[in-house]
N, C-alpha and C. Protein backbone atom coordinates (compact mmCIF):
# COMPACT_ATOMS: atom_id res chain seq x y z
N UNK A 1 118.17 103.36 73.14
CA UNK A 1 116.82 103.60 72.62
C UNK A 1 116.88 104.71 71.58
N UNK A 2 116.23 104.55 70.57
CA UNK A 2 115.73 105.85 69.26
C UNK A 2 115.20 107.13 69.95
N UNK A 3 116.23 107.57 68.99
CA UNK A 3 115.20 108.71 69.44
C UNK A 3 113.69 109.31 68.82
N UNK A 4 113.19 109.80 69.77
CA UNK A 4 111.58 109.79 69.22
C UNK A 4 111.40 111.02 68.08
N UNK A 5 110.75 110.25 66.89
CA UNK A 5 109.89 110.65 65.84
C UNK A 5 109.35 112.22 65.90
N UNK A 6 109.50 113.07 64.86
CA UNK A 6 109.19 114.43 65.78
C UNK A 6 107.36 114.07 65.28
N UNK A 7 106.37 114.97 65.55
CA UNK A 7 104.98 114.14 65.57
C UNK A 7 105.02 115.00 64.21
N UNK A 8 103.98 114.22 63.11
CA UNK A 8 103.68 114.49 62.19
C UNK A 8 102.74 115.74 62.18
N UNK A 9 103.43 116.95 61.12
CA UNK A 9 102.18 118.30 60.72
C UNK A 9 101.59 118.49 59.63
N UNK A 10 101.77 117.42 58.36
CA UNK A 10 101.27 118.20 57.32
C UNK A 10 99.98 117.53 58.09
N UNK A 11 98.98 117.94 56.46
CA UNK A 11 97.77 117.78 56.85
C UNK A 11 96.93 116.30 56.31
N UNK A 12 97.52 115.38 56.15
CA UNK A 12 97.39 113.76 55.74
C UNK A 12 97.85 113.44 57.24
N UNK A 13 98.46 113.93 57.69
CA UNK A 13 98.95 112.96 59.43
C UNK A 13 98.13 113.45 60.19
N UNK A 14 97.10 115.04 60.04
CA UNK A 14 96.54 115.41 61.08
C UNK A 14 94.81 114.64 60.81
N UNK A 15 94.95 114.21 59.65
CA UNK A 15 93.93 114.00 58.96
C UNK A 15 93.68 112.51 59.75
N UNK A 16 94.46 111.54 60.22
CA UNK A 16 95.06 110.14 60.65
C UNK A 16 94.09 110.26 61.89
N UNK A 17 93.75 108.38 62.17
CA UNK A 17 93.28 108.59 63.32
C UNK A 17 93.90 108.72 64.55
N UNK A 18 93.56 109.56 65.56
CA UNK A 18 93.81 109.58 67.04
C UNK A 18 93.77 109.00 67.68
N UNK A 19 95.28 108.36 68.59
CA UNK A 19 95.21 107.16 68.99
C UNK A 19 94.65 107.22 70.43
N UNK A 20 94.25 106.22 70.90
CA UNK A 20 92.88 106.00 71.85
C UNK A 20 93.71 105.93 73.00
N UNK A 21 94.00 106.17 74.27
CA UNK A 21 94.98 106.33 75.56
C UNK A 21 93.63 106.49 76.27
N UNK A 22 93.73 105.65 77.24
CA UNK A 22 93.00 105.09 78.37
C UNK A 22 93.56 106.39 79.26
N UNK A 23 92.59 106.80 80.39
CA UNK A 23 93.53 107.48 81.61
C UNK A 23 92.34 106.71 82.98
N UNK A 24 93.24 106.02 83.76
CA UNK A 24 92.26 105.44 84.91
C UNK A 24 91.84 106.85 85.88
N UNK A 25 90.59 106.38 85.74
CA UNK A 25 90.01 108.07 86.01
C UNK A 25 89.19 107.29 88.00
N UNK A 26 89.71 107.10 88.72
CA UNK A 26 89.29 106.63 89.66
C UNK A 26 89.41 107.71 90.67
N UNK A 27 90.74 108.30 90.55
CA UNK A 27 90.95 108.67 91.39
C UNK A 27 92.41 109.48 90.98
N UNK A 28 93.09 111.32 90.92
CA UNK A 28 94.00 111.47 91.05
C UNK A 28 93.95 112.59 90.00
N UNK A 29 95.65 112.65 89.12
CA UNK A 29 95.76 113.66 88.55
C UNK A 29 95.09 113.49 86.96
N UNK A 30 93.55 113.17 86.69
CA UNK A 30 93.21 112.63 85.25
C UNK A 30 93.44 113.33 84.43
N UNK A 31 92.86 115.00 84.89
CA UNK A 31 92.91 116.36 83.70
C UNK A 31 94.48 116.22 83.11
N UNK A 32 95.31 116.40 84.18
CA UNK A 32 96.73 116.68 83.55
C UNK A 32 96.93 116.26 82.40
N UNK A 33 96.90 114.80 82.73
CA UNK A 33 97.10 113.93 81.62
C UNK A 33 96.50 114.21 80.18
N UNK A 34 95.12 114.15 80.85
CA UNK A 34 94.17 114.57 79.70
C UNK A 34 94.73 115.51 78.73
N UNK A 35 95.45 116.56 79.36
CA UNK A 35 95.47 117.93 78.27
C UNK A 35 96.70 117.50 78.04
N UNK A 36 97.63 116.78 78.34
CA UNK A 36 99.04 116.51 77.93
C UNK A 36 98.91 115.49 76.73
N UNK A 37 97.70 114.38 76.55
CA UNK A 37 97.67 113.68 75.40
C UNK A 37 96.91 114.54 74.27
N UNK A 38 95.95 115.61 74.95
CA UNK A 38 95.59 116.20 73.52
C UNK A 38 96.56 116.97 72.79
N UNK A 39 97.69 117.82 73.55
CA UNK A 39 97.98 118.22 72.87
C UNK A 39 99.27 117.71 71.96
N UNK A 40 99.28 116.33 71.84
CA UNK A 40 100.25 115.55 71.18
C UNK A 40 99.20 114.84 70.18
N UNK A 41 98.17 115.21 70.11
CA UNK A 41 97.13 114.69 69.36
C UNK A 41 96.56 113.10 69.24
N UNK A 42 96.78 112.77 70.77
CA UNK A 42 95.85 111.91 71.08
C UNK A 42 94.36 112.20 71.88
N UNK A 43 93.45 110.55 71.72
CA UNK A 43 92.50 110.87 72.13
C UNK A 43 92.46 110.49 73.82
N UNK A 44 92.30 111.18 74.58
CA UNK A 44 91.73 110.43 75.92
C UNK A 44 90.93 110.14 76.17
N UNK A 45 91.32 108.92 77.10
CA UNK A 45 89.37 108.04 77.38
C UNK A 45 90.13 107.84 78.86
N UNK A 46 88.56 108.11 79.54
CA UNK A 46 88.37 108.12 81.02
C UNK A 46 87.87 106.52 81.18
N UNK A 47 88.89 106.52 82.24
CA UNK A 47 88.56 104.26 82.42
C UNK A 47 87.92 104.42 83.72
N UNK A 48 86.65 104.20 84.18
CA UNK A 48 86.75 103.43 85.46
C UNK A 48 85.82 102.05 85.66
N UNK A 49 85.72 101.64 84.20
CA UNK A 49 85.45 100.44 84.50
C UNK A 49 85.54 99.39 83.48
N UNK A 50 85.51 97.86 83.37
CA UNK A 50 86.21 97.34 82.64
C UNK A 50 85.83 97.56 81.39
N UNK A 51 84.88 97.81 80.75
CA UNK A 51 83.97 98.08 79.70
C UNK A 51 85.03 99.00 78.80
N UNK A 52 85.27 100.30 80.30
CA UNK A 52 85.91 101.74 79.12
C UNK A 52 87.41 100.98 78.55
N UNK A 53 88.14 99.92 78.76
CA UNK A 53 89.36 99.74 78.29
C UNK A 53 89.29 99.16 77.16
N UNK A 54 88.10 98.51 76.88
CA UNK A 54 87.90 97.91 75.25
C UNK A 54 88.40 98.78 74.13
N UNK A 55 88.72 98.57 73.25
CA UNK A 55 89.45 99.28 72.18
C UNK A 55 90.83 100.63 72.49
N UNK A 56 91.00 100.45 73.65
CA UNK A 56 92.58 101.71 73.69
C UNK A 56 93.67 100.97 73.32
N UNK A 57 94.58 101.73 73.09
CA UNK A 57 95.84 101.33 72.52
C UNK A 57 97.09 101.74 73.85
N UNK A 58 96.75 101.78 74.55
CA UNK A 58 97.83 102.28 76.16
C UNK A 58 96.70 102.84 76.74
N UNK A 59 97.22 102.90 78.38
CA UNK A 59 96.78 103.09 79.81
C UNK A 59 97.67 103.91 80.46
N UNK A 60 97.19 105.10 80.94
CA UNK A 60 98.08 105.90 81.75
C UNK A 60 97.11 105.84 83.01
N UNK A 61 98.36 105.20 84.21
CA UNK A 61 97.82 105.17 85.74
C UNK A 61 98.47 106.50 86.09
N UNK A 62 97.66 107.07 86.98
CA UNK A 62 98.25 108.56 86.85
C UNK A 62 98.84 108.77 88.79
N UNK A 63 98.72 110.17 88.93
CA UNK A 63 99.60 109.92 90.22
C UNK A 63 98.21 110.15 91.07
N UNK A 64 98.02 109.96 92.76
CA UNK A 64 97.38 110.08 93.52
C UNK A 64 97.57 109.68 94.73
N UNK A 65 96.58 108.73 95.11
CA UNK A 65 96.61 107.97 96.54
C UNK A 65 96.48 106.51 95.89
N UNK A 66 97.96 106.20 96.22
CA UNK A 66 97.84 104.63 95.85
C UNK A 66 96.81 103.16 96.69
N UNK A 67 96.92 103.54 98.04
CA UNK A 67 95.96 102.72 98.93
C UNK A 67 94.32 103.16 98.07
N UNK A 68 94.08 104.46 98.34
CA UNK A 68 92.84 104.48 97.73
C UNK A 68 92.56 103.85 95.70
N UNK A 69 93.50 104.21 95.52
CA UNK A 69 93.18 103.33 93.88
C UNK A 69 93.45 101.96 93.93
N UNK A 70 93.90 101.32 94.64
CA UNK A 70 94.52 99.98 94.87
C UNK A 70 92.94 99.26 95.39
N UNK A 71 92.11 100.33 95.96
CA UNK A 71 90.76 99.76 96.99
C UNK A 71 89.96 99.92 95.56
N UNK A 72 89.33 100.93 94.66
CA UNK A 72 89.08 100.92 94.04
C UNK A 72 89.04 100.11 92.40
N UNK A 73 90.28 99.90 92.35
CA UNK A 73 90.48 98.90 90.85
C UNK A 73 89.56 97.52 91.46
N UNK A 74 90.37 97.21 92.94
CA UNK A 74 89.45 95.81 93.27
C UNK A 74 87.95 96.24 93.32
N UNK A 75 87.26 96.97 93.70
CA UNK A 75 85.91 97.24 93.73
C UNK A 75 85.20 97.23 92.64
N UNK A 76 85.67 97.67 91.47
CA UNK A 76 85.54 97.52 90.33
C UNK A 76 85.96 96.45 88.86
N UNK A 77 86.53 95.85 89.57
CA UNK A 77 87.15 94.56 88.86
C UNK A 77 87.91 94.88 87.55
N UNK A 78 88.77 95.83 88.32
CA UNK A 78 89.70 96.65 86.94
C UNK A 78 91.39 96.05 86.93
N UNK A 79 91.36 94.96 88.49
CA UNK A 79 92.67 94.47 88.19
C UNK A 79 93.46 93.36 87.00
N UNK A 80 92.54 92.73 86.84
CA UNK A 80 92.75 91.40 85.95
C UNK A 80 92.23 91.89 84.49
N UNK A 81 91.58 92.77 83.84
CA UNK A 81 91.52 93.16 82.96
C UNK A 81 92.66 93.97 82.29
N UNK A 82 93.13 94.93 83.48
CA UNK A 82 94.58 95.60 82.79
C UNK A 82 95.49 94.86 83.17
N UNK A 83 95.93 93.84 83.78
CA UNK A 83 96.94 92.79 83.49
C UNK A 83 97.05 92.11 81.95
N UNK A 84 95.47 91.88 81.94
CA UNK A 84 95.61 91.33 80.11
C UNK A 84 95.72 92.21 79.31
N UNK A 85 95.05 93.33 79.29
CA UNK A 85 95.66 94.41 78.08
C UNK A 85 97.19 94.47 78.04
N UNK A 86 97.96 94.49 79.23
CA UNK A 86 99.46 94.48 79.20
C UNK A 86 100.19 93.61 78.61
N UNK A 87 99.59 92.03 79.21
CA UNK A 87 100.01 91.01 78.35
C UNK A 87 100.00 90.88 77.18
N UNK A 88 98.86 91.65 76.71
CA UNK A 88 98.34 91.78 75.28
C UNK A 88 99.10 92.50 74.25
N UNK A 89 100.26 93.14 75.24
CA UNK A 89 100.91 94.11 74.34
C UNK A 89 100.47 95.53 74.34
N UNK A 90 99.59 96.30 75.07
CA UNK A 90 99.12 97.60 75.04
C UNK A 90 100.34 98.45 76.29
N UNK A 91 100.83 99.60 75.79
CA UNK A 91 101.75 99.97 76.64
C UNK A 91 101.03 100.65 77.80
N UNK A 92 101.66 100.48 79.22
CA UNK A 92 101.34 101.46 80.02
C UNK A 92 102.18 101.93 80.48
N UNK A 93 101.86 103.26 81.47
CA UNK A 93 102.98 104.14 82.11
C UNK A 93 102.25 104.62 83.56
N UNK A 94 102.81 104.50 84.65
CA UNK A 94 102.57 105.03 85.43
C UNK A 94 103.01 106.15 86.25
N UNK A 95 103.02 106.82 86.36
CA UNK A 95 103.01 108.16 87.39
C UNK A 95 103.57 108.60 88.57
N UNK A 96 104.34 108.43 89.91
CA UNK A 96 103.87 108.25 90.98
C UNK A 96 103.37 107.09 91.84
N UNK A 97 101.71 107.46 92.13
CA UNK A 97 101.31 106.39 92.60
C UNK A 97 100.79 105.47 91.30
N UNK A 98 101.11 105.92 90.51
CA UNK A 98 100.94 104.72 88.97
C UNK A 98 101.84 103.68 88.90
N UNK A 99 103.13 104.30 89.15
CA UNK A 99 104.68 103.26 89.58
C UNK A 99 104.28 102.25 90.97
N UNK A 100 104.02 103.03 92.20
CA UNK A 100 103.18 102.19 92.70
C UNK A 100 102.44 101.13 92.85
N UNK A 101 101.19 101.41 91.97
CA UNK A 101 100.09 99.84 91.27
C UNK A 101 101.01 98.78 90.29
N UNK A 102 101.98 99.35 89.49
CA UNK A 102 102.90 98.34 88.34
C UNK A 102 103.75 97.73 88.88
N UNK A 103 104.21 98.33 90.06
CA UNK A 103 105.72 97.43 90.79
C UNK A 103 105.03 96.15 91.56
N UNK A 104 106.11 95.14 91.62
CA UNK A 104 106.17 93.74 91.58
C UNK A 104 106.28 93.72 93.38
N UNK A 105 106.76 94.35 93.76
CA UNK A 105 107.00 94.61 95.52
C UNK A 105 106.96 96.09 95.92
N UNK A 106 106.61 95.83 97.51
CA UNK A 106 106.35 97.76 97.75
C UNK A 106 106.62 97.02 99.23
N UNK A 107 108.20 97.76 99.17
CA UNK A 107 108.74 97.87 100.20
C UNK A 107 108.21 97.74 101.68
N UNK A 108 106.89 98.21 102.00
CA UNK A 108 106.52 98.87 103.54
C UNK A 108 105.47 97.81 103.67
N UNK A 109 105.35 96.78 102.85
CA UNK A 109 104.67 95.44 103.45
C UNK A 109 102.91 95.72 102.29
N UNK A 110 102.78 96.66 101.92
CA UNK A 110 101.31 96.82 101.20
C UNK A 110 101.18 95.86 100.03
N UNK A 111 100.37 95.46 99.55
CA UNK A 111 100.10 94.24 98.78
C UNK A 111 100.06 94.80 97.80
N UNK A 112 101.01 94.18 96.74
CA UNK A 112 101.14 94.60 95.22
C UNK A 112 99.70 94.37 94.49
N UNK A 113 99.55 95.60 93.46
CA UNK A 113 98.54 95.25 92.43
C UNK A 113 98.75 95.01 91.39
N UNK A 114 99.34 95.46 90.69
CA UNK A 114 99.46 94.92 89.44
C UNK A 114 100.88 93.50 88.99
N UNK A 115 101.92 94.13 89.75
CA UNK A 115 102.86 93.13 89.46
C UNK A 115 103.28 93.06 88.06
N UNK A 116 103.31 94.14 87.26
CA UNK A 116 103.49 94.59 85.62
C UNK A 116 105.04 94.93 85.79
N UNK A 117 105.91 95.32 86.68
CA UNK A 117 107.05 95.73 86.69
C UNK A 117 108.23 95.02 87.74
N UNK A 118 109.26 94.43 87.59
CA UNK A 118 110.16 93.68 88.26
C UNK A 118 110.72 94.96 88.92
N UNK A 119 110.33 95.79 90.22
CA UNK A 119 110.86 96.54 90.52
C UNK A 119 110.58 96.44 92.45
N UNK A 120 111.41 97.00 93.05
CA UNK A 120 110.60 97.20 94.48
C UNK A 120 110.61 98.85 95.10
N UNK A 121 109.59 99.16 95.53
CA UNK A 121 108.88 100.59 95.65
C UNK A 121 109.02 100.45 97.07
N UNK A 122 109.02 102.12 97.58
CA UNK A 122 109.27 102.47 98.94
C UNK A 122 108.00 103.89 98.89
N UNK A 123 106.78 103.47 99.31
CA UNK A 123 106.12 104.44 98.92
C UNK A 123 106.16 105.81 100.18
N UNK A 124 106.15 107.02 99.54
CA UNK A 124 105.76 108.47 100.36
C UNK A 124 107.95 108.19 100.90
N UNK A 125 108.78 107.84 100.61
CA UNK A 125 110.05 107.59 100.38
C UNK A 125 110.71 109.00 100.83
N UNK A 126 110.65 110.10 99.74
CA UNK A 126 110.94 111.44 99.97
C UNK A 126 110.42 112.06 100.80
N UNK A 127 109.41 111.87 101.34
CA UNK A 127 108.66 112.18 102.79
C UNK A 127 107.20 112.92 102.31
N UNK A 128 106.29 113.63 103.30
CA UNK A 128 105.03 113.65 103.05
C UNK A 128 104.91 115.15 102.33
N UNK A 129 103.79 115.80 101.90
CA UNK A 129 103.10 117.08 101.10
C UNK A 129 104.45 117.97 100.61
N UNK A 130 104.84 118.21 102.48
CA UNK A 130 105.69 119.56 102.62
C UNK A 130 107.04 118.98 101.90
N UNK A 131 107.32 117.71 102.09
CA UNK A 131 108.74 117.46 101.49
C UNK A 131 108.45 117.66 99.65
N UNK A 132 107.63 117.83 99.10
CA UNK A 132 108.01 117.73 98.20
C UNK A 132 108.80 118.01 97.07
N UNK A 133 109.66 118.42 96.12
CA UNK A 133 110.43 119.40 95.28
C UNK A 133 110.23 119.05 94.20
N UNK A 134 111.02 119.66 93.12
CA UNK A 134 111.38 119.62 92.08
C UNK A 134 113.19 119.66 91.62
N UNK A 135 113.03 119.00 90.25
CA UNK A 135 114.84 118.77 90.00
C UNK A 135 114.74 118.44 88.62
N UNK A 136 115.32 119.16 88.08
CA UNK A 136 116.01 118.46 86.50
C UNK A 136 116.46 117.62 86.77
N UNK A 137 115.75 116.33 85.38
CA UNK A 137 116.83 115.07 85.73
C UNK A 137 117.22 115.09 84.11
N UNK A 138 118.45 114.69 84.29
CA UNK A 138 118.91 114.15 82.94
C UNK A 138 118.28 112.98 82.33
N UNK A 139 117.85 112.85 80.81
CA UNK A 139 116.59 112.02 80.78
C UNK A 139 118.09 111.22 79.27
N UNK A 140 118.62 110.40 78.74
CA UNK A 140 119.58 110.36 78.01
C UNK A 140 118.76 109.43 76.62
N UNK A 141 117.66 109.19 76.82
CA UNK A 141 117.12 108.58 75.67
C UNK A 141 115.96 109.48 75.45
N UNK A 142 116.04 110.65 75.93
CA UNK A 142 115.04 111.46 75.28
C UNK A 142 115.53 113.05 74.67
N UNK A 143 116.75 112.94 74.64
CA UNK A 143 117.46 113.91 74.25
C UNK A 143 118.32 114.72 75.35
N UNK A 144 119.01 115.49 74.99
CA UNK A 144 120.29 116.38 75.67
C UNK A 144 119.73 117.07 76.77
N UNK A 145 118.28 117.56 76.45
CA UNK A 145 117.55 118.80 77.55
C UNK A 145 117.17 117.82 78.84
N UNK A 146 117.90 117.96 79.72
CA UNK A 146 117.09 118.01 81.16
C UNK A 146 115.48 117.80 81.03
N UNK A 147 115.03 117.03 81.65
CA UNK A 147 113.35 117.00 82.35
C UNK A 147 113.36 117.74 83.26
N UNK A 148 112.53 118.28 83.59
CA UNK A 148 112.00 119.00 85.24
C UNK A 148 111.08 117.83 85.68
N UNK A 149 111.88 117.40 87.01
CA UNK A 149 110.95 116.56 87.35
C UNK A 149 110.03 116.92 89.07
N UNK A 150 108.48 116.67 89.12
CA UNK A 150 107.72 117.02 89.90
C UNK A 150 107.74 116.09 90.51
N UNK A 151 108.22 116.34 92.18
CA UNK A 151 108.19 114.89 93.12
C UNK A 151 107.27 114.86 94.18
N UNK A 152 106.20 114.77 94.36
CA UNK A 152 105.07 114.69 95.46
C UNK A 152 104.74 113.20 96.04
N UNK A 153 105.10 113.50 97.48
CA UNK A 153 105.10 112.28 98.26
C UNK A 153 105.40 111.10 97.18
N UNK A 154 106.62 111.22 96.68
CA UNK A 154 107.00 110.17 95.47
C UNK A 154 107.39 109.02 96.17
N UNK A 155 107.28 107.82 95.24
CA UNK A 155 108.21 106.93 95.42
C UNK A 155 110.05 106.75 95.40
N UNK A 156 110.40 105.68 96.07
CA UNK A 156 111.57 105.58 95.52
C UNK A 156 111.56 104.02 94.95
N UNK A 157 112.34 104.03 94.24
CA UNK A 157 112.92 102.48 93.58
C UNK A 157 113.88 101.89 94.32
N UNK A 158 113.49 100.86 94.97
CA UNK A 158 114.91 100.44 95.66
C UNK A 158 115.42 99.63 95.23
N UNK A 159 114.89 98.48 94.20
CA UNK A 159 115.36 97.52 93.38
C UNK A 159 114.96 97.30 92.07
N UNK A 160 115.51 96.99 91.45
CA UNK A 160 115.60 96.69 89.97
C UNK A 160 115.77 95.54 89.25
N UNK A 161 114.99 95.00 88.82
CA UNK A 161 115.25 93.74 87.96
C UNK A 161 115.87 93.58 87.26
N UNK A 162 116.59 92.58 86.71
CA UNK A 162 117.53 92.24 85.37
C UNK A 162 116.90 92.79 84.33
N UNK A 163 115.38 92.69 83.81
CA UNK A 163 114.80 93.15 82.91
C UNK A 163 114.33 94.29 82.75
N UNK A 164 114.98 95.38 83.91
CA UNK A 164 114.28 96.68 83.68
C UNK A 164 115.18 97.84 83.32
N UNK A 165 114.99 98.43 82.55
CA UNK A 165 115.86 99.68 82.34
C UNK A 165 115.63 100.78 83.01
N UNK A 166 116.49 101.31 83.11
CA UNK A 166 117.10 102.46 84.36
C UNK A 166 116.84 103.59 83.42
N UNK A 167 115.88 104.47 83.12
CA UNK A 167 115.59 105.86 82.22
C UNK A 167 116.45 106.77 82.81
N UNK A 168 116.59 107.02 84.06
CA UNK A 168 116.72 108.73 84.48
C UNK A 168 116.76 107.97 86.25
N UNK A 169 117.69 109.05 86.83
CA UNK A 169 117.91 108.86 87.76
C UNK A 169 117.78 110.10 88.44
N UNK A 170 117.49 110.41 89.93
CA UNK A 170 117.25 111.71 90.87
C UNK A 170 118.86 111.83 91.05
N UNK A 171 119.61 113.32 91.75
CA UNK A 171 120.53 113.56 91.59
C UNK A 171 121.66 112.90 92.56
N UNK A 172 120.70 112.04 93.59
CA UNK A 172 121.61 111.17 94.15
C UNK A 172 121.45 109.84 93.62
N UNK A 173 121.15 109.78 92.47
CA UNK A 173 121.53 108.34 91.75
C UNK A 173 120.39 107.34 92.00
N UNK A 174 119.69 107.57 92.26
CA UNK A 174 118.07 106.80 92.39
C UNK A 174 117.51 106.74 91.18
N UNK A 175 116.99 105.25 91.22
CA UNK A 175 116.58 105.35 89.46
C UNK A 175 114.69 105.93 89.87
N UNK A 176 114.03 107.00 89.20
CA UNK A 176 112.92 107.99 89.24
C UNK A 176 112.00 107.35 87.84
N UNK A 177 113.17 106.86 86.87
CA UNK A 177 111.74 106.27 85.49
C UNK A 177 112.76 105.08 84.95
N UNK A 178 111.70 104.10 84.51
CA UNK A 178 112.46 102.95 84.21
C UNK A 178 110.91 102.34 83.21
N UNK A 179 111.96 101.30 82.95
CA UNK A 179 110.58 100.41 81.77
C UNK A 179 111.13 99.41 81.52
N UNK A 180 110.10 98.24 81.34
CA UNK A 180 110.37 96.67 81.56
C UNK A 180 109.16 96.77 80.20
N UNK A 181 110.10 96.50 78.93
CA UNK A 181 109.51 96.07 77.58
C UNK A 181 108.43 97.42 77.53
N UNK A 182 106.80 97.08 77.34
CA UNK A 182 106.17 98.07 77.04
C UNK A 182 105.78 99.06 77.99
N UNK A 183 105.82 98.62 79.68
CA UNK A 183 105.79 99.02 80.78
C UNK A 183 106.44 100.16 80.98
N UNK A 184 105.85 101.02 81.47
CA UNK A 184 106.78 102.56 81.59
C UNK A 184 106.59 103.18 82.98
N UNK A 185 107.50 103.26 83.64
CA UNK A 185 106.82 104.28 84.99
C UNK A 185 107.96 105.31 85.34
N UNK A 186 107.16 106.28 86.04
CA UNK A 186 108.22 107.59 86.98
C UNK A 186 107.61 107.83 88.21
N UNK A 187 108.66 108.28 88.78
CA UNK A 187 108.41 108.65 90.40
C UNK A 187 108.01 110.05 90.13
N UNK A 188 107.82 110.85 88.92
CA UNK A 188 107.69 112.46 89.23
C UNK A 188 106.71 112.12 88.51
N UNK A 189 106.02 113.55 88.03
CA UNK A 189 104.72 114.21 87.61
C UNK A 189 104.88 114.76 86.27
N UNK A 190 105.52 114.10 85.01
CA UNK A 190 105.80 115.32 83.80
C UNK A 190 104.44 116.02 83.84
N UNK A 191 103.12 115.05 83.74
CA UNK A 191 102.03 115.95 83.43
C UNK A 191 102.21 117.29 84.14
N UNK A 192 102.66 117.59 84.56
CA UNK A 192 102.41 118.83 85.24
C UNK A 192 103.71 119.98 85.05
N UNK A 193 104.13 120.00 83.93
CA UNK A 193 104.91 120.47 83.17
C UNK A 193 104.98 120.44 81.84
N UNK A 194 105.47 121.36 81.13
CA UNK A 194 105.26 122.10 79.69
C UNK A 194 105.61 120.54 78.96
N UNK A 195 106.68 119.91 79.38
CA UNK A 195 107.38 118.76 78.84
C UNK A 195 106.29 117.87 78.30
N UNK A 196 106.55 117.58 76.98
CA UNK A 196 105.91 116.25 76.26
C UNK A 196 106.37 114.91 76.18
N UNK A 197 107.31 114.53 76.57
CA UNK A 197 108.25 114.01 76.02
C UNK A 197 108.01 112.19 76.35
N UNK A 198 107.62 112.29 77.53
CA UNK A 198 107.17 111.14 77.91
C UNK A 198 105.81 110.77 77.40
N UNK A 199 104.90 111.50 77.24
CA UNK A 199 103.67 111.24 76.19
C UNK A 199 103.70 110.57 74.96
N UNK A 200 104.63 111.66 74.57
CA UNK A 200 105.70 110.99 73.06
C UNK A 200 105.80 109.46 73.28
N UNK A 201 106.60 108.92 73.99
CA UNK A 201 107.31 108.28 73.87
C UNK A 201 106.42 106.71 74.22
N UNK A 202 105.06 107.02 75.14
CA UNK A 202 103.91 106.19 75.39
C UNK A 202 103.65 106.24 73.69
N UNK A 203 103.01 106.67 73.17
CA UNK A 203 102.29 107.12 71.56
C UNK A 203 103.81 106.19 70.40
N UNK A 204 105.39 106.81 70.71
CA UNK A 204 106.09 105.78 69.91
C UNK A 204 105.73 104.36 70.33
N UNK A 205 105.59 103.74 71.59
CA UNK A 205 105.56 102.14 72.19
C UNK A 205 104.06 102.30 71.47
N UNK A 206 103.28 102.52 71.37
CA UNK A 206 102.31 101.55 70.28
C UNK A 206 102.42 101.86 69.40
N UNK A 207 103.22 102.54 68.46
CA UNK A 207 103.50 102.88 67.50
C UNK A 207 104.29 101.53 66.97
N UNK A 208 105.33 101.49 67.67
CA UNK A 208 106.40 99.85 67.82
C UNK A 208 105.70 98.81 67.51
């Protein structure tokens, strides 16, 4: 993969419009996100219903309680609408329990929602609140520097599709971020760290 574009400063690129990033605001970490796309100079839009996804250019499912957003998208009839934006070509990325809603199977018998990612999930995996940590992961398509990655009641990946790429792996070799074409997910939290990088790299895929 390229490496990513550094973001444009004169003042004709700042002048450009701001690209529109959905954040499903149902339930979870929305702010993070929020202040992590402004300050890459996108716009955020709060989704919680099918209406708000009209005109964005990507969807960030963010991290939380996956049972509870999984109850919610159906309550709101937000599942079959972001299946077609995906199909449509609009990139998404999920989070956590964002990886969660996109994977194709989830290990512990819970009924997939989205089915956007050929992957199989083992959810709360690393164990519950107290287990949680942090770890540099080597990230190799986003440059030389280490990620810090934030792991709260994360997932794990236990399988992988032919079609999915392996981003970054935890230090016992677990793949933590992967992406199937425009599809993007991680088992950690960048929002919640100085790191841009994965923002970036949502903003290059519609850029593509």
């Amino acid at each position: 993969m390229a490496q990513l574009a550094p973001v444009p400063t004169t003042a004709a690129a700042s002048a450009a419009p701001r690209p529109r990033v959905g954040i499903l605001a149902l339930q979870g970490d929305v702010r993070e996100h929020a202040r992590a796309l402004h300050e890459i100079g996108a716009k955020p839009v709060q989704v919680r219903l099918p209406r708000d996804l009209v005109g964005l250019e990507a969807l960030i499912l963010p991290g939380g309680e996956s049972t509870t957003m999984r109850r919610l998208i159906d309550r709101y009839g937000l599942r079959e609408p972001i299946v077609a934006m995906a199909r449509g070509g609009a990139p998404l990325y999920g989070t956590c329990a964002g990886m969660i809603l996109l994977a194709d199977r989830i290990a512990d018998g819970d009924e997939p929602v989205l089915r956007l990612l050929d992957i199989t999930v083992q959810r709360n995996a690393y164990g519950r609140q107290l287990d949680s940590f942090e770890a540099d992961i080597a990230f190799p398509s986003l440059g030389d520097a280490p990620m810090h990655g934030v792991f709260i009641r994360a997932p794990i990946v236990s399988e992988v599709g032919p079609k999915v790429e392996v981003l970054a792996r935890d230090p016992d070799g677990r793949p933590v971020a992967v992406r199937q074409g425009r599809v993007l997910a991680t088992a950690f939290h960048p929002e919640l760290t100085p790191d841009r990088r994965l923002h970036r790299l949502l903003l290059e895929l519609i850029a593509s």
